[in-house]
C-alpha atoms as a PDB file:
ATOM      1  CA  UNK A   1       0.000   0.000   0.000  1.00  0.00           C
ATOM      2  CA  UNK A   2       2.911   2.502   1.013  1.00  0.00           C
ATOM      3  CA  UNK A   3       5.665   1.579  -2.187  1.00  0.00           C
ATOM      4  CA  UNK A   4       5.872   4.734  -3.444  1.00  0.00           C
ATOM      5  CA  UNK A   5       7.119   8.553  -3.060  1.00  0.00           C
ATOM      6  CA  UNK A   6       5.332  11.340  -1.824  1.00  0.00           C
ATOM      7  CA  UNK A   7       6.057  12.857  -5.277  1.00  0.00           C
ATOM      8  CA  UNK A   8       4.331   9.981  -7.035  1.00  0.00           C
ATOM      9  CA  UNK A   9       1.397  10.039  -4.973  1.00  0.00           C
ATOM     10  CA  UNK A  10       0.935  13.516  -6.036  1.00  0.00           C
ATOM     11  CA  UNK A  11       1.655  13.627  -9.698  1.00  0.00           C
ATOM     12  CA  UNK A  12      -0.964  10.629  -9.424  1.00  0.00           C
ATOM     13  CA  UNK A  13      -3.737  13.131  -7.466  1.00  0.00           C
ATOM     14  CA  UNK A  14      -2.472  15.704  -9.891  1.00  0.00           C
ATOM     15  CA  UNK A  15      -3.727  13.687 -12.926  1.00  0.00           C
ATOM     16  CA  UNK A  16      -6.818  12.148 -11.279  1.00  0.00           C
ATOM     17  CA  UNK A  17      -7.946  15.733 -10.309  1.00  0.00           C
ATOM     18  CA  UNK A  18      -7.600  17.205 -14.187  1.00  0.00           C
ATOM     19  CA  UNK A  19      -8.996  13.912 -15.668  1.00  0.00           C
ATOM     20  CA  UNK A  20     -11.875  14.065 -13.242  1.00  0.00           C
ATOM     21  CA  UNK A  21     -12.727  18.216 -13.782  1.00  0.00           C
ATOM     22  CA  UNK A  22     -12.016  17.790 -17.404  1.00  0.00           C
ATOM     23  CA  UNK A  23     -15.142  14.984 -17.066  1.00  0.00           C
ATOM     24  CA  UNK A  24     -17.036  16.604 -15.261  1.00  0.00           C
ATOM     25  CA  UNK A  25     -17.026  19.553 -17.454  1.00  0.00           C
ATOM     26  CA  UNK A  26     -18.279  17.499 -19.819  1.00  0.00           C
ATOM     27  CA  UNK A  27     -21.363  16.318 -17.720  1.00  0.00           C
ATOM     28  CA  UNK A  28     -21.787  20.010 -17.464  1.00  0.00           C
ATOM     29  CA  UNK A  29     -19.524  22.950 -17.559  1.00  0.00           C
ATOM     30  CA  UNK A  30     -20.344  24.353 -14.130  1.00  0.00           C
ATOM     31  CA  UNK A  31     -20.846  20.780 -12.492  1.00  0.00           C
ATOM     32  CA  UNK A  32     -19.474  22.363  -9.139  1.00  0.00           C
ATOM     33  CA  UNK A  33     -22.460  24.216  -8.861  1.00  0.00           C
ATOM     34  CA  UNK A  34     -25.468  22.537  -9.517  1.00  0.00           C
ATOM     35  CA  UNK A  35     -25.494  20.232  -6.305  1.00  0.00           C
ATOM     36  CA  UNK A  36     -25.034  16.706  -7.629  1.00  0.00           C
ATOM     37  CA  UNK A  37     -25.373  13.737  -5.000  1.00  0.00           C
ATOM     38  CA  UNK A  38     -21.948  12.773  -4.841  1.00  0.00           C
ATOM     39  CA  UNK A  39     -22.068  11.126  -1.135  1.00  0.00           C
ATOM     40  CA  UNK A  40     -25.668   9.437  -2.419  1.00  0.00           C
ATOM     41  CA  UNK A  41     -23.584   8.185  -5.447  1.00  0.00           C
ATOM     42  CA  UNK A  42     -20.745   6.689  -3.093  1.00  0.00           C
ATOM     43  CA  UNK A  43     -23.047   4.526  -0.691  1.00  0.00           C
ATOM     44  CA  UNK A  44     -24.731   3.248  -4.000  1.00  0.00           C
ATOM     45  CA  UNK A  45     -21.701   1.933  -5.286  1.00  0.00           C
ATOM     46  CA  UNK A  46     -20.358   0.677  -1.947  1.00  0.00           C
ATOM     47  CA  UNK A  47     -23.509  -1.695  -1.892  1.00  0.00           C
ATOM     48  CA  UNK A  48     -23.370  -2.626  -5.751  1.00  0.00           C
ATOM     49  CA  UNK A  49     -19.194  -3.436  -4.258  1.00  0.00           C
ATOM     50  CA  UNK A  50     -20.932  -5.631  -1.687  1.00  0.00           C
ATOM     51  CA  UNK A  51     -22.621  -7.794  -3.905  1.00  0.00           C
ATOM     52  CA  UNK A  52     -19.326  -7.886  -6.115  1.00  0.00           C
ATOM     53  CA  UNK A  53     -17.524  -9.478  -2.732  1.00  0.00           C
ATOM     54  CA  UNK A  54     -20.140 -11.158  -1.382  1.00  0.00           C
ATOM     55  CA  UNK A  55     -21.803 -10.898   2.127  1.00  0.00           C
ATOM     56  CA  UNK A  56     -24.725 -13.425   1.986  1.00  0.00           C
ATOM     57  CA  UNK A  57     -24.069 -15.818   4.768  1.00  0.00           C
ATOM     58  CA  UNK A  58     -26.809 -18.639   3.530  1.00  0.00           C
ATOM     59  CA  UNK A  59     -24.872 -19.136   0.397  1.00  0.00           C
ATOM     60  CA  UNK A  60     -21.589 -19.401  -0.900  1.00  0.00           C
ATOM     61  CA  UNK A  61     -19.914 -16.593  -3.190  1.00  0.00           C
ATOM     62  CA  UNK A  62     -16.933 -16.008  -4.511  1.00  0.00           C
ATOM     63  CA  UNK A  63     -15.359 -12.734  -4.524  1.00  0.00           C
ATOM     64  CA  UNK A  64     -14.814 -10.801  -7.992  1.00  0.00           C
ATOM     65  CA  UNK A  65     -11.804  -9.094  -6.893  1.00  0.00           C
ATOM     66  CA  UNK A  66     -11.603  -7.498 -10.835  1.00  0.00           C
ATOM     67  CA  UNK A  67     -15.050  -5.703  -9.935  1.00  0.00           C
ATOM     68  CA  UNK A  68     -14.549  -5.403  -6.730  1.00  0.00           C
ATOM     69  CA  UNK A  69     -12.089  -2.552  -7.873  1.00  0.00           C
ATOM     70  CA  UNK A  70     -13.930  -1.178 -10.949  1.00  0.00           C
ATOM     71  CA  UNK A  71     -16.174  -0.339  -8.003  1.00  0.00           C
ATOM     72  CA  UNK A  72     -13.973   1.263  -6.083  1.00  0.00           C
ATOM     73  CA  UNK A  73     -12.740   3.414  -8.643  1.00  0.00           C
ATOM     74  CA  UNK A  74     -16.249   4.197  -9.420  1.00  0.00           C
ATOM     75  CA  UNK A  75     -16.672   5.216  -5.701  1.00  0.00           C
ATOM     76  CA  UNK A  76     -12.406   7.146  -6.278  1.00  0.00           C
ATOM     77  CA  UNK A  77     -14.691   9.430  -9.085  1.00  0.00           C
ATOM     78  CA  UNK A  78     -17.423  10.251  -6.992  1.00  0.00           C
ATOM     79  CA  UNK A  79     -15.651  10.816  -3.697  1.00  0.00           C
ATOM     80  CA  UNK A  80     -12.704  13.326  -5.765  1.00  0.00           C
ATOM     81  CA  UNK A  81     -15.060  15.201  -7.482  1.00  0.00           C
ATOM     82  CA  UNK A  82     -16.655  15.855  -3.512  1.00  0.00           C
ATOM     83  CA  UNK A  83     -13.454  16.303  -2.579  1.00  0.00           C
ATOM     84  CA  UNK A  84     -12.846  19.029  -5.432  1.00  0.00           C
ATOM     85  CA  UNK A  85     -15.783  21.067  -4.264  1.00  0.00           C
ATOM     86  CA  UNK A  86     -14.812  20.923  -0.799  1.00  0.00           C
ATOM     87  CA  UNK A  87     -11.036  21.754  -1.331  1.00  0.00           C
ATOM     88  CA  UNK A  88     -10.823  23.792  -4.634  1.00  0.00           C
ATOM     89  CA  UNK A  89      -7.179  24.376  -5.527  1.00  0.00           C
ATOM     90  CA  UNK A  90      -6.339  23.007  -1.895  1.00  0.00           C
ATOM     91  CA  UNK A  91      -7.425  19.668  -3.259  1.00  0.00           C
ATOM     92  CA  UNK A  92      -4.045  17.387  -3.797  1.00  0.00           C
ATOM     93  CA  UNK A  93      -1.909  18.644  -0.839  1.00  0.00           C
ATOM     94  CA  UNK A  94      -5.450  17.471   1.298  1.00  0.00           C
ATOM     95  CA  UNK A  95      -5.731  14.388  -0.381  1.00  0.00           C
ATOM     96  CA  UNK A  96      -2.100  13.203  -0.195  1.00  0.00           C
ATOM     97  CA  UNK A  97      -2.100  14.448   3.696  1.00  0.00           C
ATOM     98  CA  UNK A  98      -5.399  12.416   4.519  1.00  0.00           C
ATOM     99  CA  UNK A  99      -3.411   9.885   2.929  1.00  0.00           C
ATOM    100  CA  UNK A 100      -0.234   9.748   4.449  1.00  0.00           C
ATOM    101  CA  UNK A 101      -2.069   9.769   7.636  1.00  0.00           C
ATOM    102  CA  UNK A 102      -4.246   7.273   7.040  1.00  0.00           C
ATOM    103  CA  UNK A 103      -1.390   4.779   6.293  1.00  0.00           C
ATOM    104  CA  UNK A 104       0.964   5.899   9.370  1.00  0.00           C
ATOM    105  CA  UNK A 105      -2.394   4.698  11.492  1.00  0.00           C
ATOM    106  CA  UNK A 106      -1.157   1.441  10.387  1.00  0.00           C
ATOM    107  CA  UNK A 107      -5.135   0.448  11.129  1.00  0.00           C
ATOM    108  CA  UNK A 108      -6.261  -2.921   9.773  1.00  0.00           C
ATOM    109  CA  UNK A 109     -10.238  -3.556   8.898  1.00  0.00           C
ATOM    110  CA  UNK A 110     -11.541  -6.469   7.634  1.00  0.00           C
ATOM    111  CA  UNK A 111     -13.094  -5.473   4.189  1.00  0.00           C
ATOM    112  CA  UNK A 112     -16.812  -5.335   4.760  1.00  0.00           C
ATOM    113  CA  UNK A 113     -16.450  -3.512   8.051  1.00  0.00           C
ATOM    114  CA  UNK A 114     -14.536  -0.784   5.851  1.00  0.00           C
ATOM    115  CA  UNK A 115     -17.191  -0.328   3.668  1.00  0.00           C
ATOM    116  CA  UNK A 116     -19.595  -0.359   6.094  1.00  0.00           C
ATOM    117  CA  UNK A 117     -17.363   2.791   7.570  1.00  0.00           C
ATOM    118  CA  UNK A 118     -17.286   4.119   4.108  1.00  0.00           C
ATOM    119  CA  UNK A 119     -20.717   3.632   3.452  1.00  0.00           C
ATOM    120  CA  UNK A 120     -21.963   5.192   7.306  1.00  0.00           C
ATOM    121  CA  UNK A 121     -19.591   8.272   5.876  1.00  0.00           C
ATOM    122  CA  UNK A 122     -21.100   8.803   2.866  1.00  0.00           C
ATOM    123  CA  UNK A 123     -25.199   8.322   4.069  1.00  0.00           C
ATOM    124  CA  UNK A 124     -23.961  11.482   6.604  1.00  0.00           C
ATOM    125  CA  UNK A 125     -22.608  13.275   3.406  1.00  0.00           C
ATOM    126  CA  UNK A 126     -18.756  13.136   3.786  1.00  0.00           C
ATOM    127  CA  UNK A 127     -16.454  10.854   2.079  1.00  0.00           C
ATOM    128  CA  UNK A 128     -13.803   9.392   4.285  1.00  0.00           C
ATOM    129  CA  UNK A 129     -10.577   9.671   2.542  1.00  0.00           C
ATOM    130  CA  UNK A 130      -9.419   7.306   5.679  1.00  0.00           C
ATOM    131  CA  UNK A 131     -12.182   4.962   5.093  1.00  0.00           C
ATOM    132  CA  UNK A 132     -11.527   4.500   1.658  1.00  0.00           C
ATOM    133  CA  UNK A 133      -7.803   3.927   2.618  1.00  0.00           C
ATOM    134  CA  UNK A 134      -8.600   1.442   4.691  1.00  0.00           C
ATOM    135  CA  UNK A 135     -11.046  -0.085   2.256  1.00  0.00           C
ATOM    136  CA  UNK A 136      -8.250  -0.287  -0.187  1.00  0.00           C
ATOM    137  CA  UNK A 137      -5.335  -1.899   2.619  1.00  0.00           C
ATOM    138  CA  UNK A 138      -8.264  -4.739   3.815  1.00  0.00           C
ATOM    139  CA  UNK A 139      -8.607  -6.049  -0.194  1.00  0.00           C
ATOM    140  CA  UNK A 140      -6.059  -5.182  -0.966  1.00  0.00           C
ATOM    141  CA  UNK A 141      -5.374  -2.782  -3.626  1.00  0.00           C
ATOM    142  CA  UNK A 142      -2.344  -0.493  -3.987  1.00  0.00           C
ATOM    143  CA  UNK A 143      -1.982   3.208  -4.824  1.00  0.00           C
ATOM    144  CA  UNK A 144      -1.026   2.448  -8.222  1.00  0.00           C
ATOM    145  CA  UNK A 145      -3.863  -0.148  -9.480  1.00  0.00           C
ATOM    146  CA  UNK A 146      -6.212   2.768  -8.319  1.00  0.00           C
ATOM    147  CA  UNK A 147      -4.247   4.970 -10.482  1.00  0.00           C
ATOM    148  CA  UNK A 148      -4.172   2.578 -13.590  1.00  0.00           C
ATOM    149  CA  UNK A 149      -7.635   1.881 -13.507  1.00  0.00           C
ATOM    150  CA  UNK A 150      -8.785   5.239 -12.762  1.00  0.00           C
ATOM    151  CA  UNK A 151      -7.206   6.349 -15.734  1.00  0.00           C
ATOM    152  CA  UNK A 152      -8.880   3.423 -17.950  1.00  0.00           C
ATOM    153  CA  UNK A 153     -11.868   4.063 -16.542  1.00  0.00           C
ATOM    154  CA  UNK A 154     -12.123   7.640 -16.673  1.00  0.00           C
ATOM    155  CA  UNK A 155     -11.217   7.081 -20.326  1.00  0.00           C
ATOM    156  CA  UNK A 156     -14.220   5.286 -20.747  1.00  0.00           C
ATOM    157  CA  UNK A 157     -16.357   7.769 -18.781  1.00  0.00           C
ATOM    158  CA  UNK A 158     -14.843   9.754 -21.278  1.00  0.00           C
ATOM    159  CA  UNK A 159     -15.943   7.715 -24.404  1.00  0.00           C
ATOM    160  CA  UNK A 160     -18.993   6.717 -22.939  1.00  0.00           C
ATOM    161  CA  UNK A 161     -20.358  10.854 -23.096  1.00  0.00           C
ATOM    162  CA  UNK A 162     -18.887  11.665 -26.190  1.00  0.00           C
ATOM    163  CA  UNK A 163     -20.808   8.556 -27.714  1.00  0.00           C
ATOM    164  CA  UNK A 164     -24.453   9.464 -26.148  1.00  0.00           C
ATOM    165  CA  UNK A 165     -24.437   8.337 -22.630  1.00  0.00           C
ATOM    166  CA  UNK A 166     -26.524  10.937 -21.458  1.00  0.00           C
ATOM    167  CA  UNK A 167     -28.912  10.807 -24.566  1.00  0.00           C
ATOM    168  CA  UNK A 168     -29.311   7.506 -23.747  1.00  0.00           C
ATOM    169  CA  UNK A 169     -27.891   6.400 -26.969  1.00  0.00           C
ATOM    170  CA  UNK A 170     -24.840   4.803 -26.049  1.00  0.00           C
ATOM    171  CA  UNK A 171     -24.406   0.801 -26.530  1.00  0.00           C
ATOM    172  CA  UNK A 172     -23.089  -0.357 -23.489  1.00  0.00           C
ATOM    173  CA  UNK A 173     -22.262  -4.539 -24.958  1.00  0.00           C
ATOM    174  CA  UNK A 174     -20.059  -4.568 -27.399  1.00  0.00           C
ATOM    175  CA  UNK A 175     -21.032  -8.311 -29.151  1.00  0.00           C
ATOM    176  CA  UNK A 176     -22.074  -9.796 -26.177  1.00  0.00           C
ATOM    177  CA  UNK A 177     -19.304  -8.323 -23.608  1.00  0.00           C
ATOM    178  CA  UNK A 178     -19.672  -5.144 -21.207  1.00  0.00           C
ATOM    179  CA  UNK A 179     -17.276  -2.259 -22.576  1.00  0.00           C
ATOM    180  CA  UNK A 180     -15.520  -2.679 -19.108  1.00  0.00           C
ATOM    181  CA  UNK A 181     -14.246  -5.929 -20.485  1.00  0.00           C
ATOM    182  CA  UNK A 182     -13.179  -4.291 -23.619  1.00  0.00           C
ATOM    183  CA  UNK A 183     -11.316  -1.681 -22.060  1.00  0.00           C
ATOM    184  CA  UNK A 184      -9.585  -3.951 -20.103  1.00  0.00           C
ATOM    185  CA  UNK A 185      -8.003  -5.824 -22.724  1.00  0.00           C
ATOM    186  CA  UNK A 186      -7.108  -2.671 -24.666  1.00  0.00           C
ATOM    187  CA  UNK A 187      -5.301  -1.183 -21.297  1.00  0.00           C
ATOM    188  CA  UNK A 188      -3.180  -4.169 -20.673  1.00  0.00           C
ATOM    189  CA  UNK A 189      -1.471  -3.880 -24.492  1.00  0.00           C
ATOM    190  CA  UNK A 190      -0.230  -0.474 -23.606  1.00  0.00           C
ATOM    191  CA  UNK A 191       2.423   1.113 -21.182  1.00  0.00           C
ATOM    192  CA  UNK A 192       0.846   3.216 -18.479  1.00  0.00           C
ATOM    193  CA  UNK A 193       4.058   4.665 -18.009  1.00  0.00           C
ATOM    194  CA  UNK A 194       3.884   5.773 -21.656  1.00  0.00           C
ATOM    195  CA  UNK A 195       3.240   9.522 -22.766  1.00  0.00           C
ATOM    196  CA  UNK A 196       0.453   8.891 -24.762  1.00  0.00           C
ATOM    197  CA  UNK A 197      -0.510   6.419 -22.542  1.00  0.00           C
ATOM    198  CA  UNK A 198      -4.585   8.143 -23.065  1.00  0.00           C
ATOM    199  CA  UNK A 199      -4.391   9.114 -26.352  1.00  0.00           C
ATOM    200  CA  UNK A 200      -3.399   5.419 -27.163  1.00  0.00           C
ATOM    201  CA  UNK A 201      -6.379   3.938 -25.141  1.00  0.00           C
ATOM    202  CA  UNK A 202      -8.795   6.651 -26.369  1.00  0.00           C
ATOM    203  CA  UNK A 203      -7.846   5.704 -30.343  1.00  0.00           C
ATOM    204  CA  UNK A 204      -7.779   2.245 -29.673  1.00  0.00           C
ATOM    205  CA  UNK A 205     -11.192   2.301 -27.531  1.00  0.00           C
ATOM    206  CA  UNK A 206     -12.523   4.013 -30.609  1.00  0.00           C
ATOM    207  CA  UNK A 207     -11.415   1.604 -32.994  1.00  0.00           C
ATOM    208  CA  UNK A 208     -13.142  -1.063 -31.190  1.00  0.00           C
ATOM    209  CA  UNK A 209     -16.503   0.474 -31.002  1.00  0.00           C
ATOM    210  CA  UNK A 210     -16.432   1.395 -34.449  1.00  0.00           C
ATOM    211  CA  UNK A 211     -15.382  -2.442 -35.177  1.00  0.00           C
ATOM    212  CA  UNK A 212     -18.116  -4.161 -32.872  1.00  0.00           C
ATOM    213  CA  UNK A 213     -20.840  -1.774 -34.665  1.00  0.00           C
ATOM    214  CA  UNK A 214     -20.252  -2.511 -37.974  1.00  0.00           C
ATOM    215  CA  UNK A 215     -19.629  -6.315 -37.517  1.00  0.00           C
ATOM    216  CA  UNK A 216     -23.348  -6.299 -35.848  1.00  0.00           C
ATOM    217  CA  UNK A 217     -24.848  -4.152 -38.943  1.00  0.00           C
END
């Protein structure tokens, strides 16, 4: 949870916070005014996560650790673009501090009772930087596969508007598989580490879409 630098941790909040304003901007130019439900949006996806890792104690389930994560990036979104509002240009230095504390604590949760914490947070409209931490630690799930996938993903939040989300237009399955599984595949033929690590994964997202919809005209 801790291998890495303060200075990565920050150029990785630095590029999550103008990913996740250039979205939002998208969604709609003053976004940071118009009183969106981000907390209502977090305990959502922390129950959608639940289901993901199971907590049914009549039955057996298997944990899908791969969307077990999707969700919490989902949940990363949400919770930054609160965080954004509640921090303005403040954001990153708060963020990496809440951090840096949370993993000096040195606290260990077992993973449903740190959603549960996360969840409680949210329902009283605050997201728990701390809480999520520890959410993270009890999977677990480093720093850096939040990054990666936030960066995917938020590609695809990306796509997903530009082709008609919010119209309603959008086609979600891609011949039979969720775009999530498409984007994963794409993401793990490029470097992350590369320069045009986004540009690559936007073209190549593109491509596919375009593919999938002509193969199913």
């Amino acid at each position: 949870m801790t291998d890495f630098s303060a200075e990565q941790l920050r150029q990785w909040l630095k590029t999550m916070v103008q990913l996740q304003r250039s979205h939002n901007e998208k969604v709609h130019p003053q976004w940071d005014e118009q009183g969106y439900p981000f907390t209502r949006a977090i305990w959502i996806e922390c129950a959608e996560l639940m289901d993901h890792f199971g907590w049914k104690w009549w039955k057996h389930q298997d944990a899908d650790l791969d969307q077990v994560k999707l969700e919490l990036v989902d949940i990363w979104h949400f919770g930054l673009s609160a965080l954004m509002i509640q921090h303005g240009d403040q954001v990153v230095d708060v963020i990496a501090k809440e951090i840096s504390y949370a993993n000096a604590a040195h606290e260990q949760w077992e993973f449903r009772e740190a959603v549960e914490v996360l969840t409680r947070k949210a329902l009283q409209g605050d997201f728990s930087i701390f809480a999520f931490t520890a959410t993270m630690r009890a999977l677990p799930m480093s720093f850096e596969d939040l990054y990666s996938i936030y960066v995917a993903k938020n590609v695809l939040n990306v796509f997903r508007q530009k082709n008609g989300y919010k119209e309603g237009t959008y086609v979600k399955s891609w011949a039979g598989r969720e775009d999530n599984e498409h984007l994963a595949e794409l993401a793990q033929s490029l470097n992350i580490d590369s320069s045009t690590y986004i540009a690559d994964l936007q073209h190549l997202l593109a491509m596919r879409y375009e593919q999938v919809r002509d193969e199913s005209r």
